[in-house]
N, C-alpha and C. Protein backbone atom coordinates (compact mmCIF):
# COMPACT_ATOMS: atom_id res chain seq x y z
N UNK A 1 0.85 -1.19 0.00
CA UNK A 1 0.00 0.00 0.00
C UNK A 1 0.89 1.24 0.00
N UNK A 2 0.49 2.55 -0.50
CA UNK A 2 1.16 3.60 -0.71
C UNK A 2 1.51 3.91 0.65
N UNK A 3 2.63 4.56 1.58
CA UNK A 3 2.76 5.58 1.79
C UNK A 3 2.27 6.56 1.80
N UNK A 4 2.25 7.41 2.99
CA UNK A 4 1.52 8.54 3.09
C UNK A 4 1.81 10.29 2.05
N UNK A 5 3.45 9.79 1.50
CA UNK A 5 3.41 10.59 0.54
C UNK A 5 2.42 10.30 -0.61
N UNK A 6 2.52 9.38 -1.04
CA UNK A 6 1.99 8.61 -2.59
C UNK A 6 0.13 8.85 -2.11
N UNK A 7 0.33 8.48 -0.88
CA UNK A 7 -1.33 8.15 -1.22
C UNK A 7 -2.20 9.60 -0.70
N UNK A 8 -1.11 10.52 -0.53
CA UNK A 8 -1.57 12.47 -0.83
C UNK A 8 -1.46 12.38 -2.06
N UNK A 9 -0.98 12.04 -2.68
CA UNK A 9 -0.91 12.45 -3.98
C UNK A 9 -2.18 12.10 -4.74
N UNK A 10 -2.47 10.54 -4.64
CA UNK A 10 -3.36 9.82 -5.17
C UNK A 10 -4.62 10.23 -4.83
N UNK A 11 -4.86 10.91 -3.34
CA UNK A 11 -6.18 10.98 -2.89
C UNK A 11 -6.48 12.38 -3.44
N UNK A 12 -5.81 13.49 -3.38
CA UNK A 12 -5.80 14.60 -3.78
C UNK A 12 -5.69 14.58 -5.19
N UNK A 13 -5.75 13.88 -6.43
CA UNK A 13 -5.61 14.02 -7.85
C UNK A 13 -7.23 13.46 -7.72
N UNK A 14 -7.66 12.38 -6.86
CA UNK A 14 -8.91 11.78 -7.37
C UNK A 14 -9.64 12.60 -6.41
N UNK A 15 -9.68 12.97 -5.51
CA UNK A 15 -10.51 14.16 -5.11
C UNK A 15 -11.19 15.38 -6.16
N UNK A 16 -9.67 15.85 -6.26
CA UNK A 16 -9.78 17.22 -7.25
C UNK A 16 -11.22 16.89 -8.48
N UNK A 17 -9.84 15.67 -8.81
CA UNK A 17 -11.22 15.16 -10.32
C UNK A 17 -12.46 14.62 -10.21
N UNK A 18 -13.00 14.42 -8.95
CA UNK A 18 -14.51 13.92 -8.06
C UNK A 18 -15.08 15.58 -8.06
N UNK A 19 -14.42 16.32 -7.52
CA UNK A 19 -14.78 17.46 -6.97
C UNK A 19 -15.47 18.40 -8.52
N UNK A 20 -14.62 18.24 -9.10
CA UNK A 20 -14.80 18.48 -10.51
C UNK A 20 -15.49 18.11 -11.52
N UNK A 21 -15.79 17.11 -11.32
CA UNK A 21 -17.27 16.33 -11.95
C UNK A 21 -18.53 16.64 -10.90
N UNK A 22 -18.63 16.44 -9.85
CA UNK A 22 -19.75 17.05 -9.05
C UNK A 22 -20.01 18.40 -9.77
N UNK A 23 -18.87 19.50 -9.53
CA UNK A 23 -19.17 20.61 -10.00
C UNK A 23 -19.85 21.02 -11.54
N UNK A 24 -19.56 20.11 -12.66
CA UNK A 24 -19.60 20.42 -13.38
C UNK A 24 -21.37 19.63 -14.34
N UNK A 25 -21.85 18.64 -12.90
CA UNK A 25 -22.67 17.72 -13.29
C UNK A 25 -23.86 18.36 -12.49
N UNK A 26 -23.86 18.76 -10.90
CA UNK A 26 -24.32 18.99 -10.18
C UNK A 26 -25.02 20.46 -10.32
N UNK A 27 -23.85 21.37 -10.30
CA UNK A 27 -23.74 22.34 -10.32
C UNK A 27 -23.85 23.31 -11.30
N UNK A 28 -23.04 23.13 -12.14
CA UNK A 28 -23.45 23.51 -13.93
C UNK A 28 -24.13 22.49 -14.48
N UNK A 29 -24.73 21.71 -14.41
CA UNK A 29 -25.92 21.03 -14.83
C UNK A 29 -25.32 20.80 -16.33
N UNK A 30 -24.01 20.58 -16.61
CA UNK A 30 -23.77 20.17 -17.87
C UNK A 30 -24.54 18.55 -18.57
N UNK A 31 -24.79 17.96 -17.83
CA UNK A 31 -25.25 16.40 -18.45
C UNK A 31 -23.89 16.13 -18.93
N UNK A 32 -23.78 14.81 -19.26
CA UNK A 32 -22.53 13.97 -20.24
C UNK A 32 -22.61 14.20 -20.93
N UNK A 33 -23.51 15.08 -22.00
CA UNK A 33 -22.65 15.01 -23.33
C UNK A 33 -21.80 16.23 -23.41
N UNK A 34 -22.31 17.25 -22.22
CA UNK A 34 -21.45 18.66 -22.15
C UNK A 34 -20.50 18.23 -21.00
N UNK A 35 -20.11 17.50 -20.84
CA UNK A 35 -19.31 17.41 -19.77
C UNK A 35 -18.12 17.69 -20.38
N UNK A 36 -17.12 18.66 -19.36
CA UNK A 36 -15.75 18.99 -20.58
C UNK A 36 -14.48 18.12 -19.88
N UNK A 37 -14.22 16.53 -20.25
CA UNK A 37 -13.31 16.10 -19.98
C UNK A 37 -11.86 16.92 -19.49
N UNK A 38 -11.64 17.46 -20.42
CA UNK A 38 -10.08 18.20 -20.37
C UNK A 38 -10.08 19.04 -19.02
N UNK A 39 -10.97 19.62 -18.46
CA UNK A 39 -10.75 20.49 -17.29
C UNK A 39 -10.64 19.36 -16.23
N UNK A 40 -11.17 18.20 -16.31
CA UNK A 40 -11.33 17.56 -15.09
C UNK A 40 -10.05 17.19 -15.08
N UNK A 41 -9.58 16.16 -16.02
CA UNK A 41 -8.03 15.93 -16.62
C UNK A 41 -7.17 17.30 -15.96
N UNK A 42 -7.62 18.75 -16.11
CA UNK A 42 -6.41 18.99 -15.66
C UNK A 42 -6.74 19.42 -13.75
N UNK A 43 -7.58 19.10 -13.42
CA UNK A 43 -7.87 19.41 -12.24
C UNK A 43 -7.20 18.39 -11.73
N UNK A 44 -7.50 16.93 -12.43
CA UNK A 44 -6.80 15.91 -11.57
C UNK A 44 -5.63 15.97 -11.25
N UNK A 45 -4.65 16.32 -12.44
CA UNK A 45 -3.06 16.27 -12.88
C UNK A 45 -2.52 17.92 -11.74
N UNK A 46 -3.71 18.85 -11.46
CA UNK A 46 -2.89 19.37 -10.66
C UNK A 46 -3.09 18.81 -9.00
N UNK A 47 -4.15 18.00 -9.18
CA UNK A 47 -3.93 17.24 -7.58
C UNK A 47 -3.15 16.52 -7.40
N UNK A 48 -2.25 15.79 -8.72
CA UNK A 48 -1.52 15.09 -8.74
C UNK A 48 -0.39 15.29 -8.76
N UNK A 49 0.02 16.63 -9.16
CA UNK A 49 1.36 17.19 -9.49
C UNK A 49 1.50 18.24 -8.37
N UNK A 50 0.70 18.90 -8.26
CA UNK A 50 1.22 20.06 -7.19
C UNK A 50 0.67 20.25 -5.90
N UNK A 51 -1.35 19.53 -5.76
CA UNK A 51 -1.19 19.77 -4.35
C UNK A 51 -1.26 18.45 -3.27
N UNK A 52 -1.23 17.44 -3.76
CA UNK A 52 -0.93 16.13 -3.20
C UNK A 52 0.85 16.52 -2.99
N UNK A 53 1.79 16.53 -3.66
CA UNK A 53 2.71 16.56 -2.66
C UNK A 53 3.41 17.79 -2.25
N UNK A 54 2.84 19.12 -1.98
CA UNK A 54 2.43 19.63 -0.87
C UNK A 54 1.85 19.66 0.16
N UNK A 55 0.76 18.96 -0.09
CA UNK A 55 -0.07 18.72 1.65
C UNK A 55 0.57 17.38 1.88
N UNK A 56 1.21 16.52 0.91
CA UNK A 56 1.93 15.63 1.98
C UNK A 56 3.00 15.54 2.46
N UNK A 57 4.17 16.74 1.85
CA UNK A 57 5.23 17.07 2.54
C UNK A 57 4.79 17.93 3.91
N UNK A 58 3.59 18.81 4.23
CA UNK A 58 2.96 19.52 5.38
C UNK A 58 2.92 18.78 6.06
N UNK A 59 2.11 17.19 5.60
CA UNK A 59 1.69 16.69 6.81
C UNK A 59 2.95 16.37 7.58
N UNK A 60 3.96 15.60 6.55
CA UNK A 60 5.31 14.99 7.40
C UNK A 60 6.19 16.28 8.37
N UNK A 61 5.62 17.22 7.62
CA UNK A 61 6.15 18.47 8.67
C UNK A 61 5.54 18.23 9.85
N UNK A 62 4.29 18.29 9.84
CA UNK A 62 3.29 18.40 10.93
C UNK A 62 3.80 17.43 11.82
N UNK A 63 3.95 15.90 11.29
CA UNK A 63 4.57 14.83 12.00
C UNK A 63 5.81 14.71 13.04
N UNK A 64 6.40 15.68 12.34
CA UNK A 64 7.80 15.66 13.17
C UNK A 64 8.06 16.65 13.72
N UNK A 65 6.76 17.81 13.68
CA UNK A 65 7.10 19.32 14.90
C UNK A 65 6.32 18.35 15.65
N UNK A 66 5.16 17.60 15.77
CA UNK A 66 4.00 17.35 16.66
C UNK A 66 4.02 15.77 16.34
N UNK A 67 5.31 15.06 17.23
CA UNK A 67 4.95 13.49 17.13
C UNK A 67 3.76 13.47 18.08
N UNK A 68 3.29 11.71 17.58
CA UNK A 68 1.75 11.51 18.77
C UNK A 68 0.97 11.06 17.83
N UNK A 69 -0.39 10.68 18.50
CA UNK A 69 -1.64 10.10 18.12
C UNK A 69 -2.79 10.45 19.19
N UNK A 70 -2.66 11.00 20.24
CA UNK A 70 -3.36 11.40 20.80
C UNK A 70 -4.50 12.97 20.50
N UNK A 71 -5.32 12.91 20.98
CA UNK A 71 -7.01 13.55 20.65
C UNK A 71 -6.03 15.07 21.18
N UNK A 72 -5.14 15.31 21.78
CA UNK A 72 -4.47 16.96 22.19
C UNK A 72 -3.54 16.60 21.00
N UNK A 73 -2.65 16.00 20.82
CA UNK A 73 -2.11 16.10 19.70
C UNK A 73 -2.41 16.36 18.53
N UNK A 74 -3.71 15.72 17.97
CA UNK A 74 -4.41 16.24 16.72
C UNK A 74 -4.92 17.38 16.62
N UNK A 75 -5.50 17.92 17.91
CA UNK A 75 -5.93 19.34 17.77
C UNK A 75 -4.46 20.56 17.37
N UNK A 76 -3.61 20.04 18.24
CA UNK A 76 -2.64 21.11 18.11
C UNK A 76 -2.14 21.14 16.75
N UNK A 77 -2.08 19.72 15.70
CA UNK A 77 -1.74 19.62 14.57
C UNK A 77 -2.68 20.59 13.67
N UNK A 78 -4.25 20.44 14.12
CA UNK A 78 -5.31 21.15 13.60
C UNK A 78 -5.23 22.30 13.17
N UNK A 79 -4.78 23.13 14.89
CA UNK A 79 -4.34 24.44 14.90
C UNK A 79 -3.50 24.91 14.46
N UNK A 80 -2.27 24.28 13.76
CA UNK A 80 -0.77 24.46 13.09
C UNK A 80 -1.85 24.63 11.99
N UNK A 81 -2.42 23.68 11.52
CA UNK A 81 -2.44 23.73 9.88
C UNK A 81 -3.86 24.90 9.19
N UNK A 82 -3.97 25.23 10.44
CA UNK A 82 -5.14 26.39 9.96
C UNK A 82 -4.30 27.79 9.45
């Protein structure tokens, strides 16, 4: 299984491109035949390229100012990353 780098990356490219079809199905009420592939494509490729491993180099930041697993620990991680 990925790693927590790889699988920011992965979750954040298929997010983006989820997020992006909702928007564009839901929201702009395009239907499938107006649906515009290429934007989702590049929504994905930038979840994939630029903010998956940014938020997963953050998190490993986060990891190693704030080792732990504990319910005060996560908050304080919370509060860092706001």
């Amino acid at each position: 299984a990925p790693q927590l780098p790889e699988r920011a990356v992965l979750v954040a490219g298929a997010l983006m491109g989820a997020g992006d079809v909702i928007a564009q199905q839901l929201v702009e009420r395009r239907g499938l035949h107006g649906h515009h592939g290429p934007r989702t494509l590049k929504m994905m490729t930038i979840g994939f390229c630029f903010v998956g491993p940014v938020v997963g180099g953050w998190y490993r930041i986060l990891d190693q100012l704030i080792p732990g697993t504990t319910k005060v620990v996560a908050v304080k991680k919370m509060v860092l990353d706001q």
